[in-house]
C-alpha atoms as a PDB file:
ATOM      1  CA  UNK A   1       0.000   0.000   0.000  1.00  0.00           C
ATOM      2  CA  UNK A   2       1.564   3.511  -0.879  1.00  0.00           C
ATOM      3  CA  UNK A   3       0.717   6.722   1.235  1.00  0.00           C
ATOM      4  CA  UNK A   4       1.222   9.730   0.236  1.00  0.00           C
ATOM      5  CA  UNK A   5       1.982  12.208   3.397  1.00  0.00           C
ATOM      6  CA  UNK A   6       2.280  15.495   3.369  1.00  0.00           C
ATOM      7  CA  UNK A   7       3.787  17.618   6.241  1.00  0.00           C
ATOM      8  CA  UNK A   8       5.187  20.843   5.857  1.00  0.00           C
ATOM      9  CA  UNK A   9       7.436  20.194   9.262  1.00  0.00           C
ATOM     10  CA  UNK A  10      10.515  18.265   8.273  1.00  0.00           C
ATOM     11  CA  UNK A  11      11.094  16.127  11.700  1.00  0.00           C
ATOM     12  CA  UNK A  12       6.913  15.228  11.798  1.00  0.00           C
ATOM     13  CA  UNK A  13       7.634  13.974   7.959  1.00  0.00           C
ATOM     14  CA  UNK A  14      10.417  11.614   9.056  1.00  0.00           C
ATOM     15  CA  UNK A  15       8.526  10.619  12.047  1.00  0.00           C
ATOM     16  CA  UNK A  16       5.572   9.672  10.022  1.00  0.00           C
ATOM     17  CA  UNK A  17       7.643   8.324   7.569  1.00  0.00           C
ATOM     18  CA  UNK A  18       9.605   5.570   9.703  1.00  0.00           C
ATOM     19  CA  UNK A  19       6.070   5.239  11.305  1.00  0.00           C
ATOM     20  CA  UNK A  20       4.662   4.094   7.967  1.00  0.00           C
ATOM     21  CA  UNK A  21       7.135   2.184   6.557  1.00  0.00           C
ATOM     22  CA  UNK A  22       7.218   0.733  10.260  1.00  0.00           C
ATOM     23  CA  UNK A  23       3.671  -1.512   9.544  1.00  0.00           C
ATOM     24  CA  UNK A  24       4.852  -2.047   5.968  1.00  0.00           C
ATOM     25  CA  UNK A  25       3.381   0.293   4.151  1.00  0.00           C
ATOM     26  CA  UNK A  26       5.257   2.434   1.223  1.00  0.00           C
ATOM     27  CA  UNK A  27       5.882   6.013   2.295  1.00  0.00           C
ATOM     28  CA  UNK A  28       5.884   8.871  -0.653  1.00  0.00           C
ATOM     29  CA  UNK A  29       6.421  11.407   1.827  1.00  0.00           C
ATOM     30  CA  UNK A  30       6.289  15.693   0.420  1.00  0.00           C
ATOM     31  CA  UNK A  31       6.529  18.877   2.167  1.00  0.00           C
ATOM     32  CA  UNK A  32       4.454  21.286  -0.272  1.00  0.00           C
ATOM     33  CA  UNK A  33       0.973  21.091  -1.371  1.00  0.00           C
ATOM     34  CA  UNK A  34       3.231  21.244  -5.358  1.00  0.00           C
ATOM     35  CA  UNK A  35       5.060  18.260  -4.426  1.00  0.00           C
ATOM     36  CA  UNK A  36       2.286  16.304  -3.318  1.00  0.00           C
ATOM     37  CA  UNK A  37       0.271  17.172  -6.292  1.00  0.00           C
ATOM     38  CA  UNK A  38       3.155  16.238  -8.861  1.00  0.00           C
ATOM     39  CA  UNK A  39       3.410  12.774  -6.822  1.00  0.00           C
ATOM     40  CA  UNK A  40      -0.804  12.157  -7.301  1.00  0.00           C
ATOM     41  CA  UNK A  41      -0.113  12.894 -10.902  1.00  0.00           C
ATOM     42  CA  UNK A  42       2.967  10.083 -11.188  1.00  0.00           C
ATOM     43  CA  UNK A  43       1.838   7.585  -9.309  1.00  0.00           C
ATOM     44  CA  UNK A  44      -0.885   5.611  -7.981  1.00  0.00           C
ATOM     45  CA  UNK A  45      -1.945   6.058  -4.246  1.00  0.00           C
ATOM     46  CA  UNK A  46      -3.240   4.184  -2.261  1.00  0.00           C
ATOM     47  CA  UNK A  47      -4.056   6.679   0.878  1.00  0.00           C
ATOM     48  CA  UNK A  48      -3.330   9.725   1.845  1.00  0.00           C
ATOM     49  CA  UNK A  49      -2.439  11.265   4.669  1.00  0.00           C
ATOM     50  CA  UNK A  50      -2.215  14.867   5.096  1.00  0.00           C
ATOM     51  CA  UNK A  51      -1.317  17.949   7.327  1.00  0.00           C
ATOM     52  CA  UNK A  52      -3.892  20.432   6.910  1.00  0.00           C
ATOM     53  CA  UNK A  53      -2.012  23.468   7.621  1.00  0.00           C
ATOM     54  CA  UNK A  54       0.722  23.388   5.070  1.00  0.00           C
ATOM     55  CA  UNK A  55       1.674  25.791   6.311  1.00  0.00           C
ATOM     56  CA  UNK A  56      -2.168  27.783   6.479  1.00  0.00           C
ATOM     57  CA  UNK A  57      -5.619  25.843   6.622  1.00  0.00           C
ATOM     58  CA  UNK A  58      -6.224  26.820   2.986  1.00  0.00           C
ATOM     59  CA  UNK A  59      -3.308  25.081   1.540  1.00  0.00           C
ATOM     60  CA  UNK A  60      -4.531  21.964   2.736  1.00  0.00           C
ATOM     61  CA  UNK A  61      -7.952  22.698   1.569  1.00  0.00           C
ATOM     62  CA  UNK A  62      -6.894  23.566  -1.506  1.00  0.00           C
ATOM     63  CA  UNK A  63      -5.032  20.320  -1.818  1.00  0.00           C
ATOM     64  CA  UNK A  64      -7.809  18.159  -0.918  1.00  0.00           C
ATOM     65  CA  UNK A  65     -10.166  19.501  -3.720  1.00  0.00           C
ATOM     66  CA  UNK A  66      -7.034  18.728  -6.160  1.00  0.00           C
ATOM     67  CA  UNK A  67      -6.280  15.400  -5.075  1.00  0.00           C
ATOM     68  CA  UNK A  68      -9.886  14.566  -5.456  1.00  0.00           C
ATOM     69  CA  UNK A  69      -9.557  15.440  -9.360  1.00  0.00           C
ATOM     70  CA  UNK A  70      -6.087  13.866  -9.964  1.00  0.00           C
ATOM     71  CA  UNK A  71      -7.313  10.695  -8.083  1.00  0.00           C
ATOM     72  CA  UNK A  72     -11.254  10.973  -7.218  1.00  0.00           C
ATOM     73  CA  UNK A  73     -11.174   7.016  -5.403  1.00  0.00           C
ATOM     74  CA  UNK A  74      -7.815   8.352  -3.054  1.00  0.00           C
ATOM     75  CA  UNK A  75      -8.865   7.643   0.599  1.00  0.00           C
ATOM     76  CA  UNK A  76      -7.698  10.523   2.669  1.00  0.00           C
ATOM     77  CA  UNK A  77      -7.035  11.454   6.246  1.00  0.00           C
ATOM     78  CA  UNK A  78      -6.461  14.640   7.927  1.00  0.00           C
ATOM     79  CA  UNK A  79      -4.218  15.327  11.101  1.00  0.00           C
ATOM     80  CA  UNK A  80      -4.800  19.011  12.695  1.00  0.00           C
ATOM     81  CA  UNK A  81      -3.933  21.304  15.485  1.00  0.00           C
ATOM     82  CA  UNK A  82      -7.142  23.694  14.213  1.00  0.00           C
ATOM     83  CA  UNK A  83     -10.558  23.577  15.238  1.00  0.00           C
ATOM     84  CA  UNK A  84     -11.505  20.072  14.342  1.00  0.00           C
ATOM     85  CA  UNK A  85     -15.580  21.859  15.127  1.00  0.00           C
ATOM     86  CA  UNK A  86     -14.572  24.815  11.920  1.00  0.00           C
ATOM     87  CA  UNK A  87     -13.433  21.550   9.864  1.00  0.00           C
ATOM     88  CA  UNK A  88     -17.024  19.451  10.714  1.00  0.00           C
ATOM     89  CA  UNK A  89     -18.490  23.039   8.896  1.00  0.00           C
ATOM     90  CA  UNK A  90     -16.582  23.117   5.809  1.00  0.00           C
ATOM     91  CA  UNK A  91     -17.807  21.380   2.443  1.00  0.00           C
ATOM     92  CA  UNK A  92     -14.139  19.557   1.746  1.00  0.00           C
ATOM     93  CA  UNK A  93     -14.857  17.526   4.924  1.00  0.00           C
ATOM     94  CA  UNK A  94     -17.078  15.474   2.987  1.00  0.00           C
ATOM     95  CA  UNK A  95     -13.810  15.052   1.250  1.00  0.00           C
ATOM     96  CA  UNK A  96     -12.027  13.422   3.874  1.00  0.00           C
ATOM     97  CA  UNK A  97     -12.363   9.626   5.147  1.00  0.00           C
ATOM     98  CA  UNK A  98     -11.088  10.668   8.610  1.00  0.00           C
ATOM     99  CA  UNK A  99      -9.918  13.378  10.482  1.00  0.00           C
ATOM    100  CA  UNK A 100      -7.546  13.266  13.521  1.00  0.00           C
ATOM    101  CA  UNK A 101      -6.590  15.952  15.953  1.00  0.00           C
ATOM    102  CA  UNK A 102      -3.017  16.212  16.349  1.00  0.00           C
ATOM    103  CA  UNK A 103      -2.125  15.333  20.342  1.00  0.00           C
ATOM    104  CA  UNK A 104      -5.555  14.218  20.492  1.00  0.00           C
ATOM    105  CA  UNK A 105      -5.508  10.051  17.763  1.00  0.00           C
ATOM    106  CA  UNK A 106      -2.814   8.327  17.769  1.00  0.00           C
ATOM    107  CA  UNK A 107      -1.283   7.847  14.287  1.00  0.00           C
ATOM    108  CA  UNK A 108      -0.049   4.386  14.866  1.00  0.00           C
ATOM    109  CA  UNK A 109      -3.793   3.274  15.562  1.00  0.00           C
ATOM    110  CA  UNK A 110      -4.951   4.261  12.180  1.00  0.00           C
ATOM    111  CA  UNK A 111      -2.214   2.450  10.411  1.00  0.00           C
ATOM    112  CA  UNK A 112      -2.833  -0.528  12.592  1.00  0.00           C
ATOM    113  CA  UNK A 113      -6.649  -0.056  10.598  1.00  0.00           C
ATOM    114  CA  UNK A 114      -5.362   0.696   7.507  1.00  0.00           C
ATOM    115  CA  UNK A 115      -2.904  -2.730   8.219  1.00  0.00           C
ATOM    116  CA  UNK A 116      -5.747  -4.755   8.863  1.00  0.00           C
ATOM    117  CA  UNK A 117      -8.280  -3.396   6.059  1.00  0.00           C
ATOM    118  CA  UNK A 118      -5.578  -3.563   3.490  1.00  0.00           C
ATOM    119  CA  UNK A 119      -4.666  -7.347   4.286  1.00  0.00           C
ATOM    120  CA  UNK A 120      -8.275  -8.301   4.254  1.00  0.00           C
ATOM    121  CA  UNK A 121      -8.465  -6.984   0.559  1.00  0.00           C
ATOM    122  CA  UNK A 122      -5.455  -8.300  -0.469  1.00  0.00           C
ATOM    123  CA  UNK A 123      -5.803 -12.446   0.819  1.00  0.00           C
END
């Protein structure tokens, strides 16, 4: 399974990163809404996994609404520090599979998910 993440801080990217490739998963890991974009548009993804402030709210908005043209079936997932109630409001939450608070969902239990839904599809 390859997961795009984007993260515009470079120590959270490697975190994630190590986290991912961690439960087996391939990492195609960006800092910019560009480079995520230009990786949608050369390869197939599998997930997506993204930082909404990149580094302001509307960067990530804006790069939901794209990834959902470049690859309308992506599954994607949200981790923010914002106001997870403002985010419920907006029309490109319907856009988004899940969305985690950051200090608040642990990131390892939603790959442990995406572990277990991804081997069910695949056996």
């Amino acid at each position: 399974m390859r997961i795009l993440l984007v993260e515009d801080d470079p120590e959270q990217l490697a975190i994630r990163e190590m986290l991912v490739a961690h439960f087996g998963f391939e990492a195609v890991a960006v800092q910019s809404v560009e480079e995520a974009l230009a990786a949608a548009r050369a390869q197939e993804l599998d997930y997506a996994l993204i930082d909404l402030r990149l580094p302001e709210e509307s960067a990530g908005l804006r790069l939901l609404r794209e990834l959902r043209k470049i690859q309308p079936g992506l599954r994607v997932s949200v981790l923010t520090g914002g106001s997870l109630e403002k985010l419920e409001r907006l029309p490109e939450r319907a856009l988004i599979e899940e969305v985690h608070g950051k200090g608040q969902s642990s990131l390892s239990v939603l790959l442990r998910r995406l572990q277990a839904q991804f081997r069910a599809v695949t056996h």
